[in-house]
Protein backbone atom coordinates (compact mmCIF):
# COMPACT_ATOMS: atom_id res chain seq x y z
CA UNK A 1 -49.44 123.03 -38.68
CA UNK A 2 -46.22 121.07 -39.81
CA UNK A 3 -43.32 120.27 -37.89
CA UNK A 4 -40.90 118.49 -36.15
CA UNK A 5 -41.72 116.44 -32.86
CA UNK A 6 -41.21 113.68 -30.97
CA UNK A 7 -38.15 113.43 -33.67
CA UNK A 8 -40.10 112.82 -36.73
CA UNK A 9 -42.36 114.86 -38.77
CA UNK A 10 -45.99 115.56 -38.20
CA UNK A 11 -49.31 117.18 -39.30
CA UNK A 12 -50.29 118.97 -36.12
CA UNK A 13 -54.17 120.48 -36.48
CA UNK A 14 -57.67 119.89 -33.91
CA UNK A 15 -60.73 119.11 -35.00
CA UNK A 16 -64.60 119.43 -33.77
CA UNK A 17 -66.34 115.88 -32.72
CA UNK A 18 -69.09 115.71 -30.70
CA UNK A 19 -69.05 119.75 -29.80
CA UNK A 20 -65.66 119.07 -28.41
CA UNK A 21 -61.77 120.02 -29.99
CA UNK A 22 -59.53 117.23 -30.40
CA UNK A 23 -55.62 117.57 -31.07
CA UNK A 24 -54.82 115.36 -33.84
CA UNK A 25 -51.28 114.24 -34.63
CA UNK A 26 -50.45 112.58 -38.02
CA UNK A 27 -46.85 111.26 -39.07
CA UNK A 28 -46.09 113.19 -42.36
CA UNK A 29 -47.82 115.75 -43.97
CA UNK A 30 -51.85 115.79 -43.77
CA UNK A 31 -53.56 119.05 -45.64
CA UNK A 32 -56.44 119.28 -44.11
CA UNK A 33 -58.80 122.59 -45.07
CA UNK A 34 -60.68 124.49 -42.99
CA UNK A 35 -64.60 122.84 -43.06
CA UNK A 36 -63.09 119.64 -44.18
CA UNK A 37 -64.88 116.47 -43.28
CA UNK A 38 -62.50 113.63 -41.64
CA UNK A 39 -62.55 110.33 -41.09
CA UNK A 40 -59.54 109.07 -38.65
CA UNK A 41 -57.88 106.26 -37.25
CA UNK A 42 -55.85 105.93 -34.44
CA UNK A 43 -55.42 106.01 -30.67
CA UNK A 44 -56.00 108.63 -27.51
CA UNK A 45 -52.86 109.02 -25.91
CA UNK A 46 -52.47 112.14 -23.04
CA UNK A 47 -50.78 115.16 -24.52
CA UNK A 48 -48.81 115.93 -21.81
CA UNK A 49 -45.86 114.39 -23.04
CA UNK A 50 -45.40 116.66 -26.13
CA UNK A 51 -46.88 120.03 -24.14
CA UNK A 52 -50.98 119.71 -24.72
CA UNK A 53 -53.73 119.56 -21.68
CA UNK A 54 -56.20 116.60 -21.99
CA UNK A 55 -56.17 114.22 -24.42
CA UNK A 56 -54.89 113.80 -28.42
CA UNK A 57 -55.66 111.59 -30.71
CA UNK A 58 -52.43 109.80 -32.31
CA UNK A 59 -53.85 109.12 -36.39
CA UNK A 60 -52.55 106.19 -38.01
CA UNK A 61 -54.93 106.75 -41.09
CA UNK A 62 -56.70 109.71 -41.96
């Protein structure tokens, strides 16, 4: 998902690590495929702030 928040631009998609879901924000556009392997930078931040239970991962490099 693409879109506007936190008053910039950002890829918006979750992702399976460890047989969990993470939320994964990236600044700018990020196509990411279904069955894609990542590898991700970045820091946990608490999604509360932009609307998301637990914990997201803010991706500085993906």
């Amino acid at each position: 998902m693409f879109g506007w928040l936190t008053n910039k631009y950002v890829s918006i998609f979750s992702v399976e690590h460890n047989n969990h879901r993470l939320v994964v924000l990236y600044s700018g556009i990020c196509p990411v495929l279904r069955n894609d392997m990542l590898r991700r930078n970045g820091k946990m931040d608490h999604g509360g702030k932009i609307g998301i239970l637990g914990m997201i991962m803010k991706a500085s490099h993906i």
